[in-house]
Protein backbone atom coordinates (compact mmCIF):
# COMPACT_ATOMS: atom_id res chain seq x y z
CA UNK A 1 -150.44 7.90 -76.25
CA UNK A 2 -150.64 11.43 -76.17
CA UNK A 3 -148.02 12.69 -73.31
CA UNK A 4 -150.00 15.73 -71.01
CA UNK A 5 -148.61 18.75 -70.37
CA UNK A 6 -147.55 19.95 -66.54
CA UNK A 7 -150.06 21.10 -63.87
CA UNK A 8 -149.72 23.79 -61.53
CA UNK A 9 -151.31 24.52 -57.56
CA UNK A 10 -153.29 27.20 -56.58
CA UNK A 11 -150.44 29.54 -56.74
CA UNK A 12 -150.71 29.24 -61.10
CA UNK A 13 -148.39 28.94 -63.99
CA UNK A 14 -144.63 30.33 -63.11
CA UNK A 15 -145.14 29.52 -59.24
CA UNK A 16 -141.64 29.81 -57.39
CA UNK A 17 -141.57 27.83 -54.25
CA UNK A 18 -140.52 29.42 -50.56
CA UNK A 19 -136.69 29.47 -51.17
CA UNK A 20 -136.27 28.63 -47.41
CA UNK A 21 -137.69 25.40 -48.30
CA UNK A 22 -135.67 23.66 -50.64
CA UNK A 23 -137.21 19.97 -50.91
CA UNK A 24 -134.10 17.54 -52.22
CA UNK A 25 -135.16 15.02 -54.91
CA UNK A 26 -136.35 11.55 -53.72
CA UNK A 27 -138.78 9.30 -53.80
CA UNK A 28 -142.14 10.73 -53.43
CA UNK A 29 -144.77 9.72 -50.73
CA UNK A 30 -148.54 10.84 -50.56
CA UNK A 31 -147.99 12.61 -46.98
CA UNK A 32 -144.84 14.33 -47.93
CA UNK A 33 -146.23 15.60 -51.53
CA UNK A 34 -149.00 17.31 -49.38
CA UNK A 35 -146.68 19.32 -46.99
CA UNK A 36 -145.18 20.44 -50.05
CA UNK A 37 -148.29 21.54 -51.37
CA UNK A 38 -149.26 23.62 -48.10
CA UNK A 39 -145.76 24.68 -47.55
CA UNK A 40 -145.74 26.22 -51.55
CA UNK A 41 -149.04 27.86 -50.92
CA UNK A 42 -148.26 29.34 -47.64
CA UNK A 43 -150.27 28.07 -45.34
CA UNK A 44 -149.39 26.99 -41.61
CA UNK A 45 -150.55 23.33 -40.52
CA UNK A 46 -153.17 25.54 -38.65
CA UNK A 47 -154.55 27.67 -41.23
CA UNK A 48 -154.70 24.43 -43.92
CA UNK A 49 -156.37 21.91 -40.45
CA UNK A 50 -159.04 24.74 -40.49
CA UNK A 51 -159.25 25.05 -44.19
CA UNK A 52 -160.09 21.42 -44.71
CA UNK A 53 -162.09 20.92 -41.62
CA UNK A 54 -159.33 18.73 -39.58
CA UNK A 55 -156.98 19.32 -36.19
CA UNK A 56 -153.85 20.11 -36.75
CA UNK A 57 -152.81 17.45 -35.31
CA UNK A 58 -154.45 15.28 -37.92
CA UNK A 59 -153.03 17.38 -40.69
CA UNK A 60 -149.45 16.29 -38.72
CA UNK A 61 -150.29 12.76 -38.74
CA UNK A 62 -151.44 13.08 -42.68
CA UNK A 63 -148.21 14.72 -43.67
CA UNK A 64 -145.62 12.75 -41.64
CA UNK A 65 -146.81 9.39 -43.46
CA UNK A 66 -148.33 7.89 -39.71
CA UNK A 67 -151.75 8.15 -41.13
CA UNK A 68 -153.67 7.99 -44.41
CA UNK A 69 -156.78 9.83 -44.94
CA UNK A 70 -160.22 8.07 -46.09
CA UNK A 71 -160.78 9.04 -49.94
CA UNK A 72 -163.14 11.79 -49.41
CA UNK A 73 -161.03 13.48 -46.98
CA UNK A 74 -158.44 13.36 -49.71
CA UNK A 75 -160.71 14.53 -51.75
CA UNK A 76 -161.89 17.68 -49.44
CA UNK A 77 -158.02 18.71 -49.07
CA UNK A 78 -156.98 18.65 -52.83
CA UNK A 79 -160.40 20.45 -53.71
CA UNK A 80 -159.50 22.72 -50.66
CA UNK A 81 -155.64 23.46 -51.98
CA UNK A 82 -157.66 23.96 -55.49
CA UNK A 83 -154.79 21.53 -56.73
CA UNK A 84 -155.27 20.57 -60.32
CA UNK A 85 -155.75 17.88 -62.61
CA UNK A 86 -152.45 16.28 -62.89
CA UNK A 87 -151.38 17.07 -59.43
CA UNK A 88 -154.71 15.31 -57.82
CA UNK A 89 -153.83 12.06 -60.25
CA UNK A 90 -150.15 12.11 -59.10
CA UNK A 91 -151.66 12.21 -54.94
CA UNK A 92 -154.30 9.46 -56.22
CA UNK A 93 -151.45 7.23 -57.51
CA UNK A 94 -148.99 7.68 -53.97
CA UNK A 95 -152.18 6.96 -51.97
CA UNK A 96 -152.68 3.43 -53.97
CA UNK A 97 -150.28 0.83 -53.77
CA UNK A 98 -147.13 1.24 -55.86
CA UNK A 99 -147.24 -0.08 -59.32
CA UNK A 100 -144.87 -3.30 -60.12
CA UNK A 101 -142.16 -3.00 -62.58
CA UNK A 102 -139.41 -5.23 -64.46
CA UNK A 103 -136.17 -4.55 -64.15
CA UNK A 104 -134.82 -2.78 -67.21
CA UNK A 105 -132.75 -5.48 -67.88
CA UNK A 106 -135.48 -7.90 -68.02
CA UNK A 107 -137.32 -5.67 -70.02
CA UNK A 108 -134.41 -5.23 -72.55
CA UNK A 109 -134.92 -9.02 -72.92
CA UNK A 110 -137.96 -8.73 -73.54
CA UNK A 111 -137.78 -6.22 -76.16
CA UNK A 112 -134.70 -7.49 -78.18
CA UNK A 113 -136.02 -11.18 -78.10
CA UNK A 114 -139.36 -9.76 -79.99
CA UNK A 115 -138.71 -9.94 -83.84
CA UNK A 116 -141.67 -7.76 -85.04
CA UNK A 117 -140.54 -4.93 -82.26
CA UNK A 118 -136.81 -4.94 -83.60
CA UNK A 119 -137.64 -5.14 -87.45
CA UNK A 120 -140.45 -2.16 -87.24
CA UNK A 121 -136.35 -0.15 -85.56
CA UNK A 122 -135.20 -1.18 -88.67
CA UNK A 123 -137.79 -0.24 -90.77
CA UNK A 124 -137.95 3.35 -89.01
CA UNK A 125 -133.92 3.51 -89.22
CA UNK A 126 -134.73 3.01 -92.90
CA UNK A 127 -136.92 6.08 -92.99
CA UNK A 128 -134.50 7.81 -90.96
CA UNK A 129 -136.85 8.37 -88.34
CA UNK A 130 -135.68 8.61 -84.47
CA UNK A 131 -137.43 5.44 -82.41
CA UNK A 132 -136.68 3.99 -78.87
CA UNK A 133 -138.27 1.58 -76.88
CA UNK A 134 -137.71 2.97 -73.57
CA UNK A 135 -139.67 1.87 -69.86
CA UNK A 136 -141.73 4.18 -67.66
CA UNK A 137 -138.26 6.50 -66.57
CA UNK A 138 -137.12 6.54 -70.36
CA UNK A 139 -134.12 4.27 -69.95
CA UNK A 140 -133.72 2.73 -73.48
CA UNK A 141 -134.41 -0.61 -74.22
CA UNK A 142 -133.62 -1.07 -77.55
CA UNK A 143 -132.75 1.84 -80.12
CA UNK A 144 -131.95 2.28 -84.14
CA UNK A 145 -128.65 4.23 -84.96
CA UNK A 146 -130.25 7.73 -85.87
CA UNK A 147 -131.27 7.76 -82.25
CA UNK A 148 -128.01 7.10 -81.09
CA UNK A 149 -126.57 9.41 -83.12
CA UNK A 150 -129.09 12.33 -82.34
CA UNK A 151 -128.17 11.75 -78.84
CA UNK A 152 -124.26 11.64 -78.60
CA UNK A 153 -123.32 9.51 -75.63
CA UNK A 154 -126.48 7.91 -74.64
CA UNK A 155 -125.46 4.39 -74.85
CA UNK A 156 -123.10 5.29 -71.73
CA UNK A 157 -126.02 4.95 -69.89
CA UNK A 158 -128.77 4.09 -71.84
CA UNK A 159 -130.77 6.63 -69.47
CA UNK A 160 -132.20 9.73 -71.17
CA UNK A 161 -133.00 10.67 -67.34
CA UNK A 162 -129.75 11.03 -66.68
CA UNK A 163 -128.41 11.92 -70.27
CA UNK A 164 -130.18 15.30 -69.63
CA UNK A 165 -128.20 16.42 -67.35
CA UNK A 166 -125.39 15.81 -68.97
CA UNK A 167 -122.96 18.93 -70.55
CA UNK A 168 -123.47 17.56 -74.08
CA UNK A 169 -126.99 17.67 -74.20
CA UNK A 170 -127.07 21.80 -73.12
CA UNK A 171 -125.68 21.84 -76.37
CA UNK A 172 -128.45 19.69 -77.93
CA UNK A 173 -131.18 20.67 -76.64
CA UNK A 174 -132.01 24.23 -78.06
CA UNK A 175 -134.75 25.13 -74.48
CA UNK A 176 -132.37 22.70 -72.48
CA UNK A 177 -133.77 24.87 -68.94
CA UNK A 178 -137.74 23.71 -70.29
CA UNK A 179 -136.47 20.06 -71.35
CA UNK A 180 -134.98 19.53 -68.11
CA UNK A 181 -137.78 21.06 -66.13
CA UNK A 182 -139.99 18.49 -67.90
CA UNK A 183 -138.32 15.83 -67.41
CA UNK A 184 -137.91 16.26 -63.57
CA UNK A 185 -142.01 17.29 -63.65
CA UNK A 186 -142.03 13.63 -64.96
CA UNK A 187 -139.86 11.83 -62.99
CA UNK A 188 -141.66 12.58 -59.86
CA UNK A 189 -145.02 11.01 -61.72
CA UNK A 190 -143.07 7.76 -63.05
CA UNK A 191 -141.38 8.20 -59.23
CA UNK A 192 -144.90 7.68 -57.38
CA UNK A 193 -146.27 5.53 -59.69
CA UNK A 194 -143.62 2.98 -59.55
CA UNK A 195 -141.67 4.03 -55.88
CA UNK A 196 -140.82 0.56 -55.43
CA UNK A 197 -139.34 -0.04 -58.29
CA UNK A 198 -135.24 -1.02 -59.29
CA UNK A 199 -135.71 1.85 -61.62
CA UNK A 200 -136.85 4.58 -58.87
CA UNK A 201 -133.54 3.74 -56.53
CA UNK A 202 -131.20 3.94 -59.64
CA UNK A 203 -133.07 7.56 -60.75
CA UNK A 204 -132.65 8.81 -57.44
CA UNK A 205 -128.90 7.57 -56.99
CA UNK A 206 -127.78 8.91 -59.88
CA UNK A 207 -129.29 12.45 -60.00
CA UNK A 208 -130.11 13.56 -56.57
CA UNK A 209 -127.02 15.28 -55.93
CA UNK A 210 -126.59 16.46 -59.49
CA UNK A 211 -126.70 20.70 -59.00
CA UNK A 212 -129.31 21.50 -61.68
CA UNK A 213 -131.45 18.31 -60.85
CA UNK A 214 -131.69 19.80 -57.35
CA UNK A 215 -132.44 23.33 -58.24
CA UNK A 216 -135.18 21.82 -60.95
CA UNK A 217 -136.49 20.03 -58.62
CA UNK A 218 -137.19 22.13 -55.60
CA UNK A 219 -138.41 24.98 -58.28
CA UNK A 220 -141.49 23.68 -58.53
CA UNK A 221 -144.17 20.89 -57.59
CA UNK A 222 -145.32 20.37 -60.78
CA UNK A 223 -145.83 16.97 -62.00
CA UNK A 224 -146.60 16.04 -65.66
CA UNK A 225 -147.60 12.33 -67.25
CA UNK A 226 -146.42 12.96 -70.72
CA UNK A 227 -145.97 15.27 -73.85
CA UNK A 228 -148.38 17.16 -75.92
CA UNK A 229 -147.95 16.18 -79.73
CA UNK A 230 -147.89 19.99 -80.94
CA UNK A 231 -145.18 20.25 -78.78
CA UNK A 232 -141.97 20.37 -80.35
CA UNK A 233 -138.89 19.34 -79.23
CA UNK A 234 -135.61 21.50 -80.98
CA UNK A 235 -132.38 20.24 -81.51
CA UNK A 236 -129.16 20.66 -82.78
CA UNK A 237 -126.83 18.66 -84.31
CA UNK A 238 -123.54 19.39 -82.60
CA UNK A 239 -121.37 18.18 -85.47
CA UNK A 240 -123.09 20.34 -87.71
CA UNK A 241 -124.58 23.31 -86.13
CA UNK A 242 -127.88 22.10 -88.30
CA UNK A 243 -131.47 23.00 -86.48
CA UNK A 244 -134.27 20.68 -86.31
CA UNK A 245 -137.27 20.48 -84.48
CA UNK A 246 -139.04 17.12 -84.01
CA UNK A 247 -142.71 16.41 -83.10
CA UNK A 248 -142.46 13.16 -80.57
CA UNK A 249 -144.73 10.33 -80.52
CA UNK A 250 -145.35 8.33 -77.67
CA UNK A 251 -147.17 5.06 -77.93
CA UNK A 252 -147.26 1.57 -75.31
CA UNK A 253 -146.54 -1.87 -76.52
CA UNK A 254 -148.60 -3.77 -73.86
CA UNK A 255 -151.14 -3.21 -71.44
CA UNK A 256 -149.12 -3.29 -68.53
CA UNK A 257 -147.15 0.17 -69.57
CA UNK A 258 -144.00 -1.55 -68.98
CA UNK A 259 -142.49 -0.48 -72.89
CA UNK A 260 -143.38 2.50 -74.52
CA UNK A 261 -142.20 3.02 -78.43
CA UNK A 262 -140.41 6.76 -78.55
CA UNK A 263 -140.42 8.06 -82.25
CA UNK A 264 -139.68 11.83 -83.22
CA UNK A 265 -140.05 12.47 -86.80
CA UNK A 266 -138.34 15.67 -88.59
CA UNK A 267 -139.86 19.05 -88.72
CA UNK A 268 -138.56 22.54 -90.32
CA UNK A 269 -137.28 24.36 -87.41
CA UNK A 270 -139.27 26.30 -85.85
CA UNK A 271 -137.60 27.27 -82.28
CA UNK A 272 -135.48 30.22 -80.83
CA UNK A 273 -132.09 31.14 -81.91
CA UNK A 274 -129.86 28.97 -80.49
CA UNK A 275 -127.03 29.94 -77.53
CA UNK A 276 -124.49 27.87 -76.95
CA UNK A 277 -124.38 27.79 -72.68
């Protein structure tokens, strides 16, 4: 599966959201993503009523969660707020009824009790090539040892979520500031896709308090369903100072989307100079 890149709103690539309104990370809801996307472009519940052809008072109603909005109302408001592609899908999936989702424990069974899953680990470790079986908010399932090893500390929480944030990976991660701005983008998809999920209240426990998280998250609305192939992830080894950047590959196991195999296979490096934060 190819992973997407992010989508902006009206306001375009590099948008900065009003810093008196500092949305804190949580679980996303379809009325609540739509003040945020009238509140980053400016409007007043009056001006974006009369720009979609509803009362105020509606609008209220819409945004607060008391009411839902027929489809092609929806439809009128995000072609209204010129939202784009990503954005509209992420709205589409809070306005449908939450996705289900194993527990990642039950999913780890799953995974580890599947001989042909484990052996093709093994034969990737043997090519030395990075692979994870990870759920919907990347907590890892089953992983060979140059995973672990490209990640120092993961299996403390066997979370890449939360590994992130984390002081050791600022000094992995070559763009750490993009990474992480990614990976919240796609937390808030995974978030409304699966808001009922154990997974969502464990995301949310552990990060929402967590300084960068926070800033990353109220930065921006954009939302993002995956990665682009072409583009690269760039590491470093801290052990060795060596540079490496890796082209990932994202691909599910099922039909359900519940397991996803992670690989990332070895490229010349091709990133900035790295700066040690």
């Amino acid at each position: 599966m190819t992973r997407q890149g992010k989508t902006q709103g009206k306001g375009g690539p590099g948008m900065r959201r009003n810093p008196k309104l500092v949305p804190t990370p949580g679980i996303p809801t379809f009325g609540t993503t739509f003040r945020l996307i009238r509140e980053d472009q400016h409007h007043t519940r009056q001006t974006a009523a009369n720009l979609h052809g509803i009362s105020s008072g509606y609008l209220f109603s819409i945004e607060s969660d008391a009411k839902q909005p027929k489809l092609e109302t929806t439809t009128k408001m995000l072609k209204g707020y010129d939202v784009g592609p990503l954005l509209t899908r992420h709205l589409h999936d809070l306005r449908a009824p939450a996705l289900t989702l194993p527990t990642s424990d039950k999913l780890r069974q799953q995974v580890r009790g599947h001989d042909d899953w484990m052996k093709h680990l093994d034969d990737l470790q043997e090519r030395r090539t990075l692979a994870a079986y990870v759920d919907p908010f990347w907590n890892i399932l089953a992983c060979n040892e140059t995973w672990l090893a490209a990640l120092p500390g993961i299996e403390k929480t066997n979370s890449i979520a939360r590994w992130i944030f984390s002081a050791i990976a600022k000094e992995v991660f070559v763009q750490w500031e993009r990474e992480a701005a990614h990976n919240v983008a796609y937390d808030k998809a995974m978030l409304g896709l699966f808001r009922h999920s154990a997974q969502a209240r464990e995301l949310i426990k552990h990060l929402q308090s967590h300084p960068d998280y926070r800033r990353l998250w109220a930065a921006s609305i954009d939302v993002t369903y995956g990665r682009d192939t072409d583009d690269l992830l760039h590491h470093r080894d801290p052990a060795t100072g060596t540079l490496t950047s890796y082209r990932l590959s994202i691909a599910p196991m099922d039909e359900s989307g519940a397991v996803h195999l992670v690989t990332a296979i070895a490229k010349p490096y091709s990133g900035p100079p790295f700066t040690l934060r």
